[in-house]
C-alpha atoms as a PDB file:
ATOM      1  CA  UNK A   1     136.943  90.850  86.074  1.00  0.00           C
ATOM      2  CA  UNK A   2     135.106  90.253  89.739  1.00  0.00           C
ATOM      3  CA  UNK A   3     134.814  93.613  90.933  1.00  0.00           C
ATOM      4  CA  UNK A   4     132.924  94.555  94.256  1.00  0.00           C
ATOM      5  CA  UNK A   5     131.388  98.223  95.127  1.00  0.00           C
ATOM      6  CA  UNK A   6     131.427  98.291  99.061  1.00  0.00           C
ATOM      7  CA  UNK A   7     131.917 100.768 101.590  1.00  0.00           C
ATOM      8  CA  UNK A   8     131.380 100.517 105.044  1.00  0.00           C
ATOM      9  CA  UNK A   9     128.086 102.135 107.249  1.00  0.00           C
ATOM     10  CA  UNK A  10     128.533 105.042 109.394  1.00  0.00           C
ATOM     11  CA  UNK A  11     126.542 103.408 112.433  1.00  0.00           C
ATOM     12  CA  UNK A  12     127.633  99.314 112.617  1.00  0.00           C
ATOM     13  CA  UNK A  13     131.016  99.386 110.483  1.00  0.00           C
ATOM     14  CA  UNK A  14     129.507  96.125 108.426  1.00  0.00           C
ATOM     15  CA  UNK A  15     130.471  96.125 104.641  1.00  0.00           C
ATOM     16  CA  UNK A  16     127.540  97.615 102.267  1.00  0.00           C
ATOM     17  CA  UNK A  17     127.404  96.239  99.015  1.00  0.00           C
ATOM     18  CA  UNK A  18     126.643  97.755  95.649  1.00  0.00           C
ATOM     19  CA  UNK A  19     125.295  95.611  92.119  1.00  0.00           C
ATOM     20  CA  UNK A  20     127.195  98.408  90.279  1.00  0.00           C
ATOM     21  CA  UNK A  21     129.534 100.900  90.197  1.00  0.00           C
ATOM     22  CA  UNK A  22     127.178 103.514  89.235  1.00  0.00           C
ATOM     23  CA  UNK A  23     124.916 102.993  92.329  1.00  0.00           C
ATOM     24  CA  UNK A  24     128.570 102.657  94.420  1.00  0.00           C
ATOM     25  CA  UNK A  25     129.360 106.349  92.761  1.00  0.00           C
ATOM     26  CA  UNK A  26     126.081 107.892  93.927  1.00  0.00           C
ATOM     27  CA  UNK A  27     126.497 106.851  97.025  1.00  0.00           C
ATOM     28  CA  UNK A  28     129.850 106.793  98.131  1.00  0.00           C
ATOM     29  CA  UNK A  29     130.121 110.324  99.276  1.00  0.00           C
ATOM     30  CA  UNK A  30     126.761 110.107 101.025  1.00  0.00           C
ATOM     31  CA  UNK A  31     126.658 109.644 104.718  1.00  0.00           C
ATOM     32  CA  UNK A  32     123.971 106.615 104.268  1.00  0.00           C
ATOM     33  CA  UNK A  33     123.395 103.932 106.757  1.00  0.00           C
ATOM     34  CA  UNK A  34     122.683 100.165 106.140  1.00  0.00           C
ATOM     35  CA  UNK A  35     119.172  98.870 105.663  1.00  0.00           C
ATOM     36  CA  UNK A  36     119.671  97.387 109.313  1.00  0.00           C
ATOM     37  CA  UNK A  37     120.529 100.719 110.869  1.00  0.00           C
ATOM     38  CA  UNK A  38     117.997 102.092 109.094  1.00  0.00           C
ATOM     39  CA  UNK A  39     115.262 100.028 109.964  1.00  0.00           C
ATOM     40  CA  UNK A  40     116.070 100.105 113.569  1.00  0.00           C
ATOM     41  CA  UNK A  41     115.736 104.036 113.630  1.00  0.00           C
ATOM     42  CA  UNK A  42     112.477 103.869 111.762  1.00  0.00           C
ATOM     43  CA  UNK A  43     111.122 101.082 114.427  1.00  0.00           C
ATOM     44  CA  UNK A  44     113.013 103.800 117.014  1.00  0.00           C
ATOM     45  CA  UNK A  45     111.042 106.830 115.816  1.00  0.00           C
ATOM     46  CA  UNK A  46     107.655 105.215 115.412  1.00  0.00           C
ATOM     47  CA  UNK A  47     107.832 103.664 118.814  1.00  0.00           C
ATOM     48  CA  UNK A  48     104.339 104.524 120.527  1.00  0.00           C
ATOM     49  CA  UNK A  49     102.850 106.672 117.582  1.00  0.00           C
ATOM     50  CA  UNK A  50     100.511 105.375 115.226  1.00  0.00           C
ATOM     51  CA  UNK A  51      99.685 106.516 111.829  1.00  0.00           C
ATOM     52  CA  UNK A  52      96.438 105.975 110.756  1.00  0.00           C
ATOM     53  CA  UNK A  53      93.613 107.659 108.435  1.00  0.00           C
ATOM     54  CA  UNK A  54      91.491 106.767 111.661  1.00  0.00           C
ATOM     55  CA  UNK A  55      93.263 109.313 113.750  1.00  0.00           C
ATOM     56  CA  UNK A  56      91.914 112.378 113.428  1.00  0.00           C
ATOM     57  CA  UNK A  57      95.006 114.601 113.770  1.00  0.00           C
ATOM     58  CA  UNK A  58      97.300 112.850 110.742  1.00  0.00           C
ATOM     59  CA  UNK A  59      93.895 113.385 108.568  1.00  0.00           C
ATOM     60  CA  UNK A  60      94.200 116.918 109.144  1.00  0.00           C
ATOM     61  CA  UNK A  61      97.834 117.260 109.103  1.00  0.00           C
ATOM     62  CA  UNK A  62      97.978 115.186 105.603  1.00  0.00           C
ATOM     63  CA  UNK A  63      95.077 117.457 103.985  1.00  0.00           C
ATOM     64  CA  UNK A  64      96.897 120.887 105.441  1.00  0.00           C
ATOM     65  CA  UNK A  65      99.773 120.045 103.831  1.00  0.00           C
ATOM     66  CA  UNK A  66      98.337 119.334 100.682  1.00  0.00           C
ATOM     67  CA  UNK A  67      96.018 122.369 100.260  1.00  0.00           C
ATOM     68  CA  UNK A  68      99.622 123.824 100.695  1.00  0.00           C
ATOM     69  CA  UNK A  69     101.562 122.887  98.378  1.00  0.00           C
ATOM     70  CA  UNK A  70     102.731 124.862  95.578  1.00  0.00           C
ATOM     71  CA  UNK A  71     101.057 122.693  92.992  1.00  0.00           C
ATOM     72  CA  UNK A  72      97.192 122.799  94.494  1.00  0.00           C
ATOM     73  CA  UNK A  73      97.540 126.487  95.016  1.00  0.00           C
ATOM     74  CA  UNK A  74      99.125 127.255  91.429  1.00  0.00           C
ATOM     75  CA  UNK A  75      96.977 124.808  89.023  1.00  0.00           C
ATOM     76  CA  UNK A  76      94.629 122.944  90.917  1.00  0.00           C
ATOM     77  CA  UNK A  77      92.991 125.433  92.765  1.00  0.00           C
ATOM     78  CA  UNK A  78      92.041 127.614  89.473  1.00  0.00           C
ATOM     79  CA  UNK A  79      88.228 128.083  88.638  1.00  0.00           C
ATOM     80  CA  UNK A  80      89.554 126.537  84.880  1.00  0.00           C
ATOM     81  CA  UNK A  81      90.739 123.511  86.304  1.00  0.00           C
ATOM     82  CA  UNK A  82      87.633 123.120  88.918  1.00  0.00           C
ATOM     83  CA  UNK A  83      85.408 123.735  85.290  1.00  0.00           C
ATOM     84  CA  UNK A  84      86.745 121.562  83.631  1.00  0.00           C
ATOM     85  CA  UNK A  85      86.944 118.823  86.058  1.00  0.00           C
ATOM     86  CA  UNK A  86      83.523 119.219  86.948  1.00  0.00           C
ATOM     87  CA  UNK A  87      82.017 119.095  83.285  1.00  0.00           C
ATOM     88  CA  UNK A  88      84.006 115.336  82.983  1.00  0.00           C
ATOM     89  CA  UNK A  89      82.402 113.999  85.667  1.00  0.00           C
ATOM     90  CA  UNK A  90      78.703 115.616  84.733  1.00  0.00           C
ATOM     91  CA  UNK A  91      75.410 113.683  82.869  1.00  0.00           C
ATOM     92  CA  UNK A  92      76.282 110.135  81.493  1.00  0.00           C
ATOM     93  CA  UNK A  93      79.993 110.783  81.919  1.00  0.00           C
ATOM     94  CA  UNK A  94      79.569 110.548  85.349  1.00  0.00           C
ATOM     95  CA  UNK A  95      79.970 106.466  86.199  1.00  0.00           C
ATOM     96  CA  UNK A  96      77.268 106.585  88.442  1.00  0.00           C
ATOM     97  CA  UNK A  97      75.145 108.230  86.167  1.00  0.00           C
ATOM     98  CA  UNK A  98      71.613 105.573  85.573  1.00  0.00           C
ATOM     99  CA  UNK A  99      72.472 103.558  88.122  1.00  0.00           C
ATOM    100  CA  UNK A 100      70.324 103.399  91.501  1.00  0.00           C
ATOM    101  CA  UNK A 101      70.804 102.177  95.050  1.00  0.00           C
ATOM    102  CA  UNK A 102      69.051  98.617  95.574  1.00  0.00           C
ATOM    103  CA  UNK A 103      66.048  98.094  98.511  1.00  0.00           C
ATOM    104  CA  UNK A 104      68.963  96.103 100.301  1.00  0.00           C
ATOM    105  CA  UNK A 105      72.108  99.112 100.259  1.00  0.00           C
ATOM    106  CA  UNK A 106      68.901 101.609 100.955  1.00  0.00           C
ATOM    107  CA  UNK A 107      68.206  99.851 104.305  1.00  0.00           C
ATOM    108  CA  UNK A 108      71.381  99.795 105.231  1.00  0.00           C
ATOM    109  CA  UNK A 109      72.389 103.305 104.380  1.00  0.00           C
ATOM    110  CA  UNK A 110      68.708 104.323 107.036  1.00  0.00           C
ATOM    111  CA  UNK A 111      70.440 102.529 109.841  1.00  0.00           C
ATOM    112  CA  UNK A 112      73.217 104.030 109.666  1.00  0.00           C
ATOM    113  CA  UNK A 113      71.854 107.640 109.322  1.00  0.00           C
ATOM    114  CA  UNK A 114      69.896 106.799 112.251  1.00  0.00           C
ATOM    115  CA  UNK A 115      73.107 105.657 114.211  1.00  0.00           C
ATOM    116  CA  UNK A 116      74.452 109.271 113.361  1.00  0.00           C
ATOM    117  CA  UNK A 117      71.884 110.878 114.158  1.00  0.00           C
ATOM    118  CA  UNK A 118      71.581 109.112 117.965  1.00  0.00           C
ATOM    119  CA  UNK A 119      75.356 109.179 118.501  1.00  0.00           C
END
């Protein structure tokens, strides 16, 4: 038996197609577009913004949001959990730990102190 799970997107009217009937079921009632309609929103919304770690307004946005949520301010934010997470990372647990910067990455880290300092 050749079945096919189909219904038809909100936006174009073009046929989307399911593998299975479960994925057909929980989507069916859903209002969902096709990947095509969807991209062309995303392209739509995105048009002359950029998001990168470079800019310094989504950094700040991205780290507000996360010192908000409900999981940093009820277990991640605790004194126990900043204890215990500190003693893992101390003395030869630490992977740093007995290693040393080389002549070469020394040099290089001075120059670029120095650009700081000028700029």
């Amino acid at each position: 038996m050749d079945t096919t799970y189909f219904k038809i997107c909100s936006e174009c009217n073009e046929k989307v197609f399911y593998k299975n009937a479960n994925s057909f079921r929980a989507n069916k009632c859903k209002n969902s577009i096709c990947r095509n309609c969807k991209y062309k929103h995303q392209s739509q919304l995105m048009t002359g913004k950029r998001w990168t770690w470079k800019n310094p307004l989504s950094r700040i946005k991205c780290a507000n949001s996360h010192k908000n949520s409900v999981v940093w301010v009820n277990s991640m934010n605790t004194a126990e959990y900043k204890k215990i997470h500190s003693e893992n990372k101390m003395g030869n647990k630490n992977y740093m730990f007995g290693m040393h910067h080389s002549d070469k990455t020394k040099e290089k880290l001075r120059i670029q102190a120095k650009q700081r300092m000028t700029n």
